[in-house]
PDB file of N, CA and C in Angstrom:
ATOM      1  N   UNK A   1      26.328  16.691   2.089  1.00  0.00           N
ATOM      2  CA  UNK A   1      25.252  15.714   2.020  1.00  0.00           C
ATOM      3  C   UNK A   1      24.248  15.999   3.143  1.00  0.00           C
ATOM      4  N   UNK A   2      22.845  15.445   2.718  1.00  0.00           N
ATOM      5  CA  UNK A   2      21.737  15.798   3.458  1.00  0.00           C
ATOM      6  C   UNK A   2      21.591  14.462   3.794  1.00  0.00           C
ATOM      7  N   UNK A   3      21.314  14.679   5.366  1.00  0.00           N
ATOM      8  CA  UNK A   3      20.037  13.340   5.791  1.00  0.00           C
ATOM      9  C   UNK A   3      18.846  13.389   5.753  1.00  0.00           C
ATOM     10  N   UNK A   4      17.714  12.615   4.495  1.00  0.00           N
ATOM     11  CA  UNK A   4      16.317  12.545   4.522  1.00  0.00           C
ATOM     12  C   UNK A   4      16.201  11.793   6.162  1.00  0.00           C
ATOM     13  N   UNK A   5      15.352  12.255   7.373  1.00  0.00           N
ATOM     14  CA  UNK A   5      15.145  11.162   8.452  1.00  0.00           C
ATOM     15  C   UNK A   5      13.319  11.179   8.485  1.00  0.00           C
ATOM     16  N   UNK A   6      13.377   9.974   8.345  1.00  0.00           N
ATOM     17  CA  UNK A   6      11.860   8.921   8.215  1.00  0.00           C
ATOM     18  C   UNK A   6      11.468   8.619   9.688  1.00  0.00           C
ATOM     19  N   UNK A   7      10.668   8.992  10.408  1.00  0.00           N
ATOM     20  CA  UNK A   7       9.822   8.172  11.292  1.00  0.00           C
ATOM     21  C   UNK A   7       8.527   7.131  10.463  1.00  0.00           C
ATOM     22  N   UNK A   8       9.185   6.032  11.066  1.00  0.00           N
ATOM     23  CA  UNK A   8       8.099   4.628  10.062  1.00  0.00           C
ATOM     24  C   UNK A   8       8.007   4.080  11.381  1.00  0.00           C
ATOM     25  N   UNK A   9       6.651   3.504  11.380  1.00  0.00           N
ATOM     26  CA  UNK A   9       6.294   2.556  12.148  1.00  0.00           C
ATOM     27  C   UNK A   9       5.702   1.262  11.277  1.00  0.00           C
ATOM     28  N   UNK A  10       5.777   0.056  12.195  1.00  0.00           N
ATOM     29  CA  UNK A  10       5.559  -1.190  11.471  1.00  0.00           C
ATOM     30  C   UNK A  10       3.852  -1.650  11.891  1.00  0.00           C
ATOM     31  N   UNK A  11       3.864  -1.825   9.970  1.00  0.00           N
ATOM     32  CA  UNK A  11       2.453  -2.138   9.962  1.00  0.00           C
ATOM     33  C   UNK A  11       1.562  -2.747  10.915  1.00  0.00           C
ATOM     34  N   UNK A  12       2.363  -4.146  11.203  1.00  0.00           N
ATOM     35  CA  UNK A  12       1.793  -5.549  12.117  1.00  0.00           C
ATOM     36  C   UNK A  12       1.882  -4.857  13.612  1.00  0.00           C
ATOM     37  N   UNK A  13       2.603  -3.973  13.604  1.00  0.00           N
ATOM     38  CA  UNK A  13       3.020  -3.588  15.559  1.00  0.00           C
ATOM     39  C   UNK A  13       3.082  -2.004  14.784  1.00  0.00           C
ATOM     40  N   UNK A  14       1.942  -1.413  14.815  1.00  0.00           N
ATOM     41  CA  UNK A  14       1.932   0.298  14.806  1.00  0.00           C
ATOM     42  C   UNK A  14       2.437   1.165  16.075  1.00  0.00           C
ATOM     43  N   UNK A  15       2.491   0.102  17.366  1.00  0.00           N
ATOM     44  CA  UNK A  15       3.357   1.027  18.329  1.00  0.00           C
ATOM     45  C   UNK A  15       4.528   0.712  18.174  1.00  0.00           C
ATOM     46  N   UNK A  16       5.055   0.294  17.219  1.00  0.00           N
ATOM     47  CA  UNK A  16       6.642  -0.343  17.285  1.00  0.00           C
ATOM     48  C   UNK A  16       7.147   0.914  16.096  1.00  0.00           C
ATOM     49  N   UNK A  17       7.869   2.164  16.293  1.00  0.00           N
ATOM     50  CA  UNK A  17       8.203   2.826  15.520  1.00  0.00           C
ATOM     51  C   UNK A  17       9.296   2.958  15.689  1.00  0.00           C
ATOM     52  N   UNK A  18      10.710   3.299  14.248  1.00  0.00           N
ATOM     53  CA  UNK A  18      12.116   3.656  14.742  1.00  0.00           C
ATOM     54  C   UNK A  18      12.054   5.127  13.622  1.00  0.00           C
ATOM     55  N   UNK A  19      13.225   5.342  14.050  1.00  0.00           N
ATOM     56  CA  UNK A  19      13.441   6.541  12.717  1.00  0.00           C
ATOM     57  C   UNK A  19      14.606   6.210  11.941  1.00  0.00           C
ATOM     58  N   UNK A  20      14.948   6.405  10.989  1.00  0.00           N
ATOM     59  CA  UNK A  20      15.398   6.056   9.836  1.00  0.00           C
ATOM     60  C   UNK A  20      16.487   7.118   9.181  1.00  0.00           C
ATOM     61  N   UNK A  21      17.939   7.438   9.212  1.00  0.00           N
ATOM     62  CA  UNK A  21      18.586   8.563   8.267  1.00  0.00           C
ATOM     63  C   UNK A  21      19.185   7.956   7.499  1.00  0.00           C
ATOM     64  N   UNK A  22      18.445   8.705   6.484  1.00  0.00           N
ATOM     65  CA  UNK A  22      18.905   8.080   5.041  1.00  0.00           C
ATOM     66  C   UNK A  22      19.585   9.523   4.518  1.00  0.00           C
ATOM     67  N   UNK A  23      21.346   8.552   3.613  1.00  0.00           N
ATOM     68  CA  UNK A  23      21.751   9.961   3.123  1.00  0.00           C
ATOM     69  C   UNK A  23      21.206   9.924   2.067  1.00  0.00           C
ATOM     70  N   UNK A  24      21.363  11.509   1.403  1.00  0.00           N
ATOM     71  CA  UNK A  24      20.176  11.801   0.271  1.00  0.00           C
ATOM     72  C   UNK A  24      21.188  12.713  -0.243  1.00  0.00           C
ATOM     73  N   UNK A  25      21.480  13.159  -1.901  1.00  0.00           N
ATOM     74  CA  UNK A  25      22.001  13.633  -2.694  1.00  0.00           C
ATOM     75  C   UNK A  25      21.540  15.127  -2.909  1.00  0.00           C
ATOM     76  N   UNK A  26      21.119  15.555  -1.947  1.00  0.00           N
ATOM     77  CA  UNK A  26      20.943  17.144  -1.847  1.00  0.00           C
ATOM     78  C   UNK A  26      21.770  18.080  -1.836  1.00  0.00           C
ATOM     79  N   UNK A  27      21.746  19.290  -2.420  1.00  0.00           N
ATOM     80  CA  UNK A  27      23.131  20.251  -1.713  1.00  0.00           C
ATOM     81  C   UNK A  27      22.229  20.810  -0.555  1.00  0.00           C
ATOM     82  N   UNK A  28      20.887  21.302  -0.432  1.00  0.00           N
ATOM     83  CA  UNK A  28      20.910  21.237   1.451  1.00  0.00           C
ATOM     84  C   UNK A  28      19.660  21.221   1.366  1.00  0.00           C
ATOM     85  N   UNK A  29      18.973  21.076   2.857  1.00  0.00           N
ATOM     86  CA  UNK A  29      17.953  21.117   3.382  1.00  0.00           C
ATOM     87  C   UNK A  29      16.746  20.909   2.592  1.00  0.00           C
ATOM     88  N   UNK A  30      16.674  22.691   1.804  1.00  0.00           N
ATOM     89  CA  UNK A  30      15.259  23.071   1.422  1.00  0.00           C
ATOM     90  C   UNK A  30      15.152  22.105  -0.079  1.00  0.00           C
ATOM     91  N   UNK A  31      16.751  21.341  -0.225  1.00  0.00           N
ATOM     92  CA  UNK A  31      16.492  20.838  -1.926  1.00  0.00           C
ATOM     93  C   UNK A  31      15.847  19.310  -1.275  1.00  0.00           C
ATOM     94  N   UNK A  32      16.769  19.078   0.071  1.00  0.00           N
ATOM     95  CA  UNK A  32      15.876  17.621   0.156  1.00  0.00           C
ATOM     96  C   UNK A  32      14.596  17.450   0.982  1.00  0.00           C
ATOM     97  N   UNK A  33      13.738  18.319   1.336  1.00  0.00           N
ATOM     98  CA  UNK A  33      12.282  18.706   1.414  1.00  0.00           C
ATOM     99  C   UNK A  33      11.732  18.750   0.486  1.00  0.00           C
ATOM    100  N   UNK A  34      12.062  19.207  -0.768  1.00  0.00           N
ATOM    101  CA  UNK A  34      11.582  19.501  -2.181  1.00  0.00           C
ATOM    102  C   UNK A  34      11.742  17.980  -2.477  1.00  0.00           C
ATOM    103  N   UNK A  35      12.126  17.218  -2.586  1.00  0.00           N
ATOM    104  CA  UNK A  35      12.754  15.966  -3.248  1.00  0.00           C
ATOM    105  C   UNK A  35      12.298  14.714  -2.729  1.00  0.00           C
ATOM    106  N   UNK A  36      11.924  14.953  -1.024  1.00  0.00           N
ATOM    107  CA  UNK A  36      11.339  14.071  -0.048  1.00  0.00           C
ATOM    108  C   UNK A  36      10.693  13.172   0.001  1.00  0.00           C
ATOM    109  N   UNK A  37       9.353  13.813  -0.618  1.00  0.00           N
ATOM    110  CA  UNK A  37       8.365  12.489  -1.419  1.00  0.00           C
ATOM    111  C   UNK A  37       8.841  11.674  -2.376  1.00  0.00           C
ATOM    112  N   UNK A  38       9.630  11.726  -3.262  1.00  0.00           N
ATOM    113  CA  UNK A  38       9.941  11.237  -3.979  1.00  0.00           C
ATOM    114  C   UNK A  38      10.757   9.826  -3.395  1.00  0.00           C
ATOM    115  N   UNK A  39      12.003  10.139  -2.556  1.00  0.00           N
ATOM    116  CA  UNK A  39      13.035   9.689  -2.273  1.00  0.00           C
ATOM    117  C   UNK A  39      11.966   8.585  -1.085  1.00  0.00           C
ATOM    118  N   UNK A  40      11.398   9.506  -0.547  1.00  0.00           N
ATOM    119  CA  UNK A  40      10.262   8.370   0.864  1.00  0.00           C
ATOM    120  C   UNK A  40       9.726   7.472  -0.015  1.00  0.00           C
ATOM    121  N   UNK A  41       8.654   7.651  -1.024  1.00  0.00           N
ATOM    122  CA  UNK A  41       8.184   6.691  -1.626  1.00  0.00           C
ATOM    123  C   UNK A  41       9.174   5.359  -2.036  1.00  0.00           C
ATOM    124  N   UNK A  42      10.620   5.399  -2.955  1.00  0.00           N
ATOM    125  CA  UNK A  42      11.597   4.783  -3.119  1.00  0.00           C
ATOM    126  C   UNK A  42      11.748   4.092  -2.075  1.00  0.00           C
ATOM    127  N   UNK A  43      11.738   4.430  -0.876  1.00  0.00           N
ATOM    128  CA  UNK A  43      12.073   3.646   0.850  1.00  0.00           C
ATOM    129  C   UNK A  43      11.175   3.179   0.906  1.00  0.00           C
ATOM    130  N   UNK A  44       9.825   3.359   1.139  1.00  0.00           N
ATOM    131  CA  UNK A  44       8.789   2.856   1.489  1.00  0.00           C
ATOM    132  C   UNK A  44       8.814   1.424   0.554  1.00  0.00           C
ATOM    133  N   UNK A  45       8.522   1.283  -0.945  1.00  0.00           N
ATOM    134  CA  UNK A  45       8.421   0.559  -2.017  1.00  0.00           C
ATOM    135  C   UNK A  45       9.662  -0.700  -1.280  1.00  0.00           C
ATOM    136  N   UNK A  46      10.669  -0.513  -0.984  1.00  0.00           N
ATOM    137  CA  UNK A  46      11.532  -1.241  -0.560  1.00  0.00           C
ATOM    138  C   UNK A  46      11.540  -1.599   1.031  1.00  0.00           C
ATOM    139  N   UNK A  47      10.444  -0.878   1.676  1.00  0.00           N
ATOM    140  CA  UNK A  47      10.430  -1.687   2.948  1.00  0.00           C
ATOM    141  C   UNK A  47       9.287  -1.555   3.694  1.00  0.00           C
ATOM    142  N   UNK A  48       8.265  -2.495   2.623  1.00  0.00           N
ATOM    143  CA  UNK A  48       6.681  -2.780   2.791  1.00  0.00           C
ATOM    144  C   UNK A  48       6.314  -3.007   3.990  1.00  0.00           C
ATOM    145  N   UNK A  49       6.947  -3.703   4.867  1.00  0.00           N
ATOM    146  CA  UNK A  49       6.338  -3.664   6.456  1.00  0.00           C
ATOM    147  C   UNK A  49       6.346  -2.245   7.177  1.00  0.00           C
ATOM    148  N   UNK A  50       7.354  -1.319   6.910  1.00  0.00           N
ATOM    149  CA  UNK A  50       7.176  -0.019   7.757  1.00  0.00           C
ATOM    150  C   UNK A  50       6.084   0.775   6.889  1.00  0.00           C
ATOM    151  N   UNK A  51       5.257   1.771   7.189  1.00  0.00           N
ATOM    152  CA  UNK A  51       4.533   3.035   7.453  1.00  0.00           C
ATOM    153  C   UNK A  51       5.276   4.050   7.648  1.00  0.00           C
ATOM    154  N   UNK A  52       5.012   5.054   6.473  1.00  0.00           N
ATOM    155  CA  UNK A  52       5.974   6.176   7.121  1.00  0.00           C
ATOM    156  C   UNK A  52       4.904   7.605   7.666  1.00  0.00           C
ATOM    157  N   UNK A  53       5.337   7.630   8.848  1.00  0.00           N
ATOM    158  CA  UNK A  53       4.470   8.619   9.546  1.00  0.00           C
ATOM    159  C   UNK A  53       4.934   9.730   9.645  1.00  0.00           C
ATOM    160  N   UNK A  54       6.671  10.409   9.928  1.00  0.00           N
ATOM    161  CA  UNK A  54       7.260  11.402   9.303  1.00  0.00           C
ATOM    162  C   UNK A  54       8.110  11.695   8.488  1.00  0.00           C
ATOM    163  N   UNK A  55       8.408  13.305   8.136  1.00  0.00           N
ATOM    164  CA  UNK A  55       9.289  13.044   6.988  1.00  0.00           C
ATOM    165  C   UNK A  55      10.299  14.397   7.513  1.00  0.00           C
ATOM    166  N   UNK A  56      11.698  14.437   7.527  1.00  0.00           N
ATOM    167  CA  UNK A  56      12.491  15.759   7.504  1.00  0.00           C
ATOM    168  C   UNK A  56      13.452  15.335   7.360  1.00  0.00           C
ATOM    169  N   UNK A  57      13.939  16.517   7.365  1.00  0.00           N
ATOM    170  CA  UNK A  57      15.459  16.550   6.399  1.00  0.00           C
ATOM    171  C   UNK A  57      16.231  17.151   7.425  1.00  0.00           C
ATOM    172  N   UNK A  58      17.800  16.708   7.299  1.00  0.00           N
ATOM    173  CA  UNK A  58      18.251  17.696   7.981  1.00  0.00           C
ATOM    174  C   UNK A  58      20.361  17.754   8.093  1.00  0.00           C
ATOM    175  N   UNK A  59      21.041  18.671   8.537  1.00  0.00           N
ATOM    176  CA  UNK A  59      22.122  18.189   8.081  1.00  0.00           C
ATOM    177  C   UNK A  59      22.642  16.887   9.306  1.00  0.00           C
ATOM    178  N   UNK A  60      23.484  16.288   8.468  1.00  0.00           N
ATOM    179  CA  UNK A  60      24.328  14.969   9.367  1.00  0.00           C
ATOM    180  C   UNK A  60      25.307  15.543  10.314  1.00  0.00           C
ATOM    181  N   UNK A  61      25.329  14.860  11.599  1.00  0.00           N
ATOM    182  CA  UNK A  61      25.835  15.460  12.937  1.00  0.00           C
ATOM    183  C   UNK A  61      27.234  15.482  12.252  1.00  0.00           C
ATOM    184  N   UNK A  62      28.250  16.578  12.466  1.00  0.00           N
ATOM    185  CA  UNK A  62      29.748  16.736  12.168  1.00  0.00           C
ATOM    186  C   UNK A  62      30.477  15.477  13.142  1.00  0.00           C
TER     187      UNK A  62
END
């Protein structure tokens, strides 16, 4: 499994930013970069106060 990780910051407080790992159904990396937008938009749609300002992928710490 891949972690999509989101840097979002919140609309009302734009200096108030966290980052976000979301697991994502990839077999690796370059499939969940390919897939990214998709899966961000889905997050975003479900959590209207954050802004998403980055986007990467990457594997989950062992």
């Amino acid at each position: 499994m891949v972690e999509l990780i989101v840097l979002a910051c919140l609309i009302a407080k734009p200096s108030h930013c966290e980052t976000f790992n979301i697991p994502f159904q990839a077999l690796n990396v370059s499939q969940c970069l390919w897939q990214s937008q998709a899966q961000a938009a889905e997050w975003s749609a479900s959590h209207p106060e954050w802004l998403i300002r980055k986007l990467n992928c990457s594997l989950p710490p062992a």
